[in-house]
PDB file of N, CA and C in Angstrom:
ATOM      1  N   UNK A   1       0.851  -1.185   0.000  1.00  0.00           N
ATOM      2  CA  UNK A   1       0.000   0.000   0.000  1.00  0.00           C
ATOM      3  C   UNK A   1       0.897   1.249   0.000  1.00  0.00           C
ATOM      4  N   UNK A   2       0.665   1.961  -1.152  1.00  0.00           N
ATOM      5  CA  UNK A   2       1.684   3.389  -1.406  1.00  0.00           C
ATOM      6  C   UNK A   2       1.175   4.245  -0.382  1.00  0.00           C
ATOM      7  N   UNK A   3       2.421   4.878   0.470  1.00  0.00           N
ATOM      8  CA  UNK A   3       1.826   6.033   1.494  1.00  0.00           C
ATOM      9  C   UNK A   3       1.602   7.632   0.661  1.00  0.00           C
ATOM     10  N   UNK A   4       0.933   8.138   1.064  1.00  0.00           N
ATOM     11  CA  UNK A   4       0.538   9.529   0.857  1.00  0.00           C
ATOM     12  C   UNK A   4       1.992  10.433   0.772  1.00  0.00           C
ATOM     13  N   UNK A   5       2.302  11.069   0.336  1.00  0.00           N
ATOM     14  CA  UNK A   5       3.151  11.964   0.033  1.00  0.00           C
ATOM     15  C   UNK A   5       3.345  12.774   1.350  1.00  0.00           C
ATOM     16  N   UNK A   6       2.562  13.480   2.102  1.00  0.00           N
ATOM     17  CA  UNK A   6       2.865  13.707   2.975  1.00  0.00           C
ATOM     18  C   UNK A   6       2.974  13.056   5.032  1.00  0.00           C
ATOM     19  N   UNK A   7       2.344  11.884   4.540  1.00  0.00           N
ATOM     20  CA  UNK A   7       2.772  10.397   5.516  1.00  0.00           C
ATOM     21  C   UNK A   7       4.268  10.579   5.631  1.00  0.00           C
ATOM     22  N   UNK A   8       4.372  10.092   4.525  1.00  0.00           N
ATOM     23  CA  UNK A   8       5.865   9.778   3.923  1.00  0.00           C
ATOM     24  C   UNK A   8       7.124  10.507   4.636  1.00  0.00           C
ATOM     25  N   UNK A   9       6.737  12.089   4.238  1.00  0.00           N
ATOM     26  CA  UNK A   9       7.603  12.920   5.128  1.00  0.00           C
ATOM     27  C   UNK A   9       8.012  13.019   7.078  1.00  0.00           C
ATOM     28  N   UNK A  10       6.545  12.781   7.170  1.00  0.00           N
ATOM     29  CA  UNK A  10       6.393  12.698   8.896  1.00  0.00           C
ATOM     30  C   UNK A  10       6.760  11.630   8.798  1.00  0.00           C
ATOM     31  N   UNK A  11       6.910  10.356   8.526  1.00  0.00           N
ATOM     32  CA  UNK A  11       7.517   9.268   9.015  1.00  0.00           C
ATOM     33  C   UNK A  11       9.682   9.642   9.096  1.00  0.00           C
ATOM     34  N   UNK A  12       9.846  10.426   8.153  1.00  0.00           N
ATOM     35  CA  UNK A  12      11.358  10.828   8.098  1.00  0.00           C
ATOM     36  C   UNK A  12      11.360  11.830   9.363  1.00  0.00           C
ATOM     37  N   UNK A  13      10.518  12.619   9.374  1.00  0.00           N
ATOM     38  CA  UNK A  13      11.187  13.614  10.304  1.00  0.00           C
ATOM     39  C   UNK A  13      11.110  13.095  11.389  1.00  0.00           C
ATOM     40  N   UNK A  14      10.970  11.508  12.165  1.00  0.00           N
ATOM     41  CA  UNK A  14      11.245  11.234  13.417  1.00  0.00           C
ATOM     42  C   UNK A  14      12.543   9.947  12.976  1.00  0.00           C
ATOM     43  N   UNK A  15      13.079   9.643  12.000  1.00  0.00           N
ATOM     44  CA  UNK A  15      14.155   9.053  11.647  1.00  0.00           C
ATOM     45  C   UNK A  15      15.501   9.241  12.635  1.00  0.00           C
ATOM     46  N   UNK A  16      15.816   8.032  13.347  1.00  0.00           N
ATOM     47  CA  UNK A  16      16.895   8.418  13.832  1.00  0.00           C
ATOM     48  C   UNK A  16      18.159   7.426  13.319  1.00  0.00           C
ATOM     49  N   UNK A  17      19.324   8.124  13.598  1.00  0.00           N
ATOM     50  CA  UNK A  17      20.108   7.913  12.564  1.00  0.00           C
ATOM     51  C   UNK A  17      20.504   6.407  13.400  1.00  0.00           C
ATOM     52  N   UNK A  18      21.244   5.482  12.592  1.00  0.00           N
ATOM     53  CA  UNK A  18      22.218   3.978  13.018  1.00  0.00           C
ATOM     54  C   UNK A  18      22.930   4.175  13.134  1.00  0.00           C
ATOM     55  N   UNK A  19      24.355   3.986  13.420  1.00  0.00           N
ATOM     56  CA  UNK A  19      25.289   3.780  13.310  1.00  0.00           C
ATOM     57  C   UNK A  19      26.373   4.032  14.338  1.00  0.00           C
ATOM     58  N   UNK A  20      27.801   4.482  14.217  1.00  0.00           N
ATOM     59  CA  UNK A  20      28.474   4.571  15.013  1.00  0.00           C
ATOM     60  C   UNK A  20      28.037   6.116  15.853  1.00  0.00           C
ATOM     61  N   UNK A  21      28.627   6.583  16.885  1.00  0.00           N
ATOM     62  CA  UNK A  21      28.100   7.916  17.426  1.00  0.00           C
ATOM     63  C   UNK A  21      29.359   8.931  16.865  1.00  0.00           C
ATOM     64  N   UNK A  22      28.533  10.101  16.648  1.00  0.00           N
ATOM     65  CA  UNK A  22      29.621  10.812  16.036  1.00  0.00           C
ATOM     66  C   UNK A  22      30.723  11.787  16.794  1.00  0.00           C
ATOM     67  N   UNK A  23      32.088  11.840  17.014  1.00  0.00           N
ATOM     68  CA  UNK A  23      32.457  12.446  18.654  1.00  0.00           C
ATOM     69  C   UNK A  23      33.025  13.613  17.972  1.00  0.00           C
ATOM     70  N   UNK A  24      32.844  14.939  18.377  1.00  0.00           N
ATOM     71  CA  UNK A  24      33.268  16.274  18.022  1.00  0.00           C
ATOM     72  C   UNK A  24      34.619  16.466  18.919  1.00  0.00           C
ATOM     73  N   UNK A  25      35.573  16.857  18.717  1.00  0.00           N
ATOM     74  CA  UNK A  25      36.804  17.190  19.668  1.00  0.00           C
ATOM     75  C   UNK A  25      36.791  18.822  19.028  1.00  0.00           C
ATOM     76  N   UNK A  26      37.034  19.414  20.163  1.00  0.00           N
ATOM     77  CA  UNK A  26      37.273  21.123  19.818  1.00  0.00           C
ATOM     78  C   UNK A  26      38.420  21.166  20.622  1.00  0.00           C
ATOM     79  N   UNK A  27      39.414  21.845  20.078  1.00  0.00           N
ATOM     80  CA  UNK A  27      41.049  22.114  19.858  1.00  0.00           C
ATOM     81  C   UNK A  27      40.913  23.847  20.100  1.00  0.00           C
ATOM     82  N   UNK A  28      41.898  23.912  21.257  1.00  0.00           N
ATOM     83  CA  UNK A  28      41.766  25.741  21.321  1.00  0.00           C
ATOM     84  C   UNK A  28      42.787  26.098  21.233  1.00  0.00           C
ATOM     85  N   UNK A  29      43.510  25.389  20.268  1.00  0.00           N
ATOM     86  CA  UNK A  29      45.182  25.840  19.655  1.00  0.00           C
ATOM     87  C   UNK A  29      45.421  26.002  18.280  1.00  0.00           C
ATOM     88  N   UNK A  30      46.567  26.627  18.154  1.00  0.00           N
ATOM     89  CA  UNK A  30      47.315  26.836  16.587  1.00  0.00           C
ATOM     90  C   UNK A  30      47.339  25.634  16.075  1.00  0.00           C
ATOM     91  N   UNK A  31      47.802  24.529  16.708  1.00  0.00           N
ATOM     92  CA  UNK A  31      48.403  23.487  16.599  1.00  0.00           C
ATOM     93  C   UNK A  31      47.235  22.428  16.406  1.00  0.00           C
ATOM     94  N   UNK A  32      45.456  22.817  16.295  1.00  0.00           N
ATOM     95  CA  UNK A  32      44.676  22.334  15.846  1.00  0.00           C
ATOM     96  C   UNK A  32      43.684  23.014  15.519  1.00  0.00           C
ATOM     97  N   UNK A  33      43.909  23.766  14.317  1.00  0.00           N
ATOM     98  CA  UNK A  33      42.465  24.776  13.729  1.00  0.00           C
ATOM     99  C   UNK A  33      41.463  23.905  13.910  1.00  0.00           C
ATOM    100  N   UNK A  34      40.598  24.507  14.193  1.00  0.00           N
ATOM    101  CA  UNK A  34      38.967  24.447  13.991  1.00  0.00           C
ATOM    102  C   UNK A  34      37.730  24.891  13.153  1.00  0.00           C
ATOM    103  N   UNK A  35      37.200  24.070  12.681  1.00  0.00           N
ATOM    104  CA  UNK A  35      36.329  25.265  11.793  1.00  0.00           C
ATOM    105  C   UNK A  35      35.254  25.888  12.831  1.00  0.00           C
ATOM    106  N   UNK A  36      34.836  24.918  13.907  1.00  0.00           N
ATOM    107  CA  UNK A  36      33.885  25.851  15.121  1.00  0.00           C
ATOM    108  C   UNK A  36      34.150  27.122  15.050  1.00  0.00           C
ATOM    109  N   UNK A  37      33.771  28.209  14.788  1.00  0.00           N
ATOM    110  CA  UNK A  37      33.535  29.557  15.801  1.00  0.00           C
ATOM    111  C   UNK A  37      33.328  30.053  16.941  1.00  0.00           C
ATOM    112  N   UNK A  38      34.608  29.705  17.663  1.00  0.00           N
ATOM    113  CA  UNK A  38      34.514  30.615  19.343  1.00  0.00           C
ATOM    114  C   UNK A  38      34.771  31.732  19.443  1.00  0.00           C
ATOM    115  N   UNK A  39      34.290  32.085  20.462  1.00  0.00           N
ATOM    116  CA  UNK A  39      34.292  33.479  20.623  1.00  0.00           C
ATOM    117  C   UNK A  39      35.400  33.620  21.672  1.00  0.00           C
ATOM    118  N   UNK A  40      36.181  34.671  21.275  1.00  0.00           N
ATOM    119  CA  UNK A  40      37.708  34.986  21.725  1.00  0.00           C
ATOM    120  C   UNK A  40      37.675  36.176  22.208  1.00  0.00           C
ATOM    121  N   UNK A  41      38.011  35.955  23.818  1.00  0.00           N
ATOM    122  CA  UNK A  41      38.278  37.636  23.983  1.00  0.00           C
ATOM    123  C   UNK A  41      39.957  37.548  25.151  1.00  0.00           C
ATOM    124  N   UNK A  42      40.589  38.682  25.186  1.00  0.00           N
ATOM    125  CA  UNK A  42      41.623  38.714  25.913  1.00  0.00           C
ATOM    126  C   UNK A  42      41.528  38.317  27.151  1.00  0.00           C
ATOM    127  N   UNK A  43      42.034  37.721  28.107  1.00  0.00           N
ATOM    128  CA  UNK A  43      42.172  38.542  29.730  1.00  0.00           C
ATOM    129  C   UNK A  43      41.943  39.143  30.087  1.00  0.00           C
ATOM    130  N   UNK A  44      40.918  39.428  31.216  1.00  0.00           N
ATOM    131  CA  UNK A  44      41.210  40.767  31.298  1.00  0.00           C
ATOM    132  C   UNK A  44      40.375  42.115  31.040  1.00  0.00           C
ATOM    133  N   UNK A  45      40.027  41.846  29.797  1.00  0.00           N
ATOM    134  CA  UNK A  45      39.543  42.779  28.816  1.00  0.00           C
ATOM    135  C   UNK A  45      37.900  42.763  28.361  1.00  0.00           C
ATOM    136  N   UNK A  46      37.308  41.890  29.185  1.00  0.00           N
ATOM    137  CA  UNK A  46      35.930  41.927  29.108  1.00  0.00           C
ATOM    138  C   UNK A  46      35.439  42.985  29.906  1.00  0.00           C
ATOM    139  N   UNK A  47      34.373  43.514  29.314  1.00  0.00           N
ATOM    140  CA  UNK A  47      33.644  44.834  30.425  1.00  0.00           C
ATOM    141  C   UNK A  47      32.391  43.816  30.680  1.00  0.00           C
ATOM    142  N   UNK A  48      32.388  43.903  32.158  1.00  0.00           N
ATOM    143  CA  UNK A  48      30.753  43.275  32.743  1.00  0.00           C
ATOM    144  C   UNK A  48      28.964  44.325  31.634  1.00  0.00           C
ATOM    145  N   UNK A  49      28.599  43.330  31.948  1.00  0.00           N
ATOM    146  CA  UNK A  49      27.216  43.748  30.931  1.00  0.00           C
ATOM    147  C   UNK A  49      26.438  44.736  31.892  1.00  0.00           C
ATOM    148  N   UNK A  50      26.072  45.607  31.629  1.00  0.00           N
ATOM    149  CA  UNK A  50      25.014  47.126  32.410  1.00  0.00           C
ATOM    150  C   UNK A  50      24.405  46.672  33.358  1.00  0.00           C
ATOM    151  N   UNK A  51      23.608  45.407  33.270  1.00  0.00           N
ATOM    152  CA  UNK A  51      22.154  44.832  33.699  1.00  0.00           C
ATOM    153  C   UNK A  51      22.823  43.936  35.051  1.00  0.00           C
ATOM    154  N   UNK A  52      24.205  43.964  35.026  1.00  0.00           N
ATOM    155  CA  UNK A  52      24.551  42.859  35.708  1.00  0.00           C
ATOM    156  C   UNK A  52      24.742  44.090  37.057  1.00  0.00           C
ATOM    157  N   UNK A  53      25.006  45.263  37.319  1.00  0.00           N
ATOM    158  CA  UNK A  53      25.060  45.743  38.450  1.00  0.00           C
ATOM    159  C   UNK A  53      23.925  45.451  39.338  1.00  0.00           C
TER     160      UNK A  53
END
């Protein structure tokens, strides 16, 4: 029995994936770029936020 076109979809969007688990390592050196985007600030050099007094 052919499912409906939109059956079809809701049955994918609760799809969970098999396989091995996937492990992220984030590197906060020269010596291992990252493509992540962290946010970098000096020592030191942060000013506290207004709201926080």
């Amino acid at each position: 029995m052919p499912m409906r076109d939109g059956v079809h979809r809701a049955a994918d969007a609760f799809h969970l994936p098999v396989g091995r688990p996937v492990t992220r390592r984030i590197h906060r050196d020269a010596a291992h770029p990252s493509r992540l985007g962290l946010p970098c600030t000096a020592a030191g050099t942060a000013q506290p936020h207004p709201a926080a007094h």
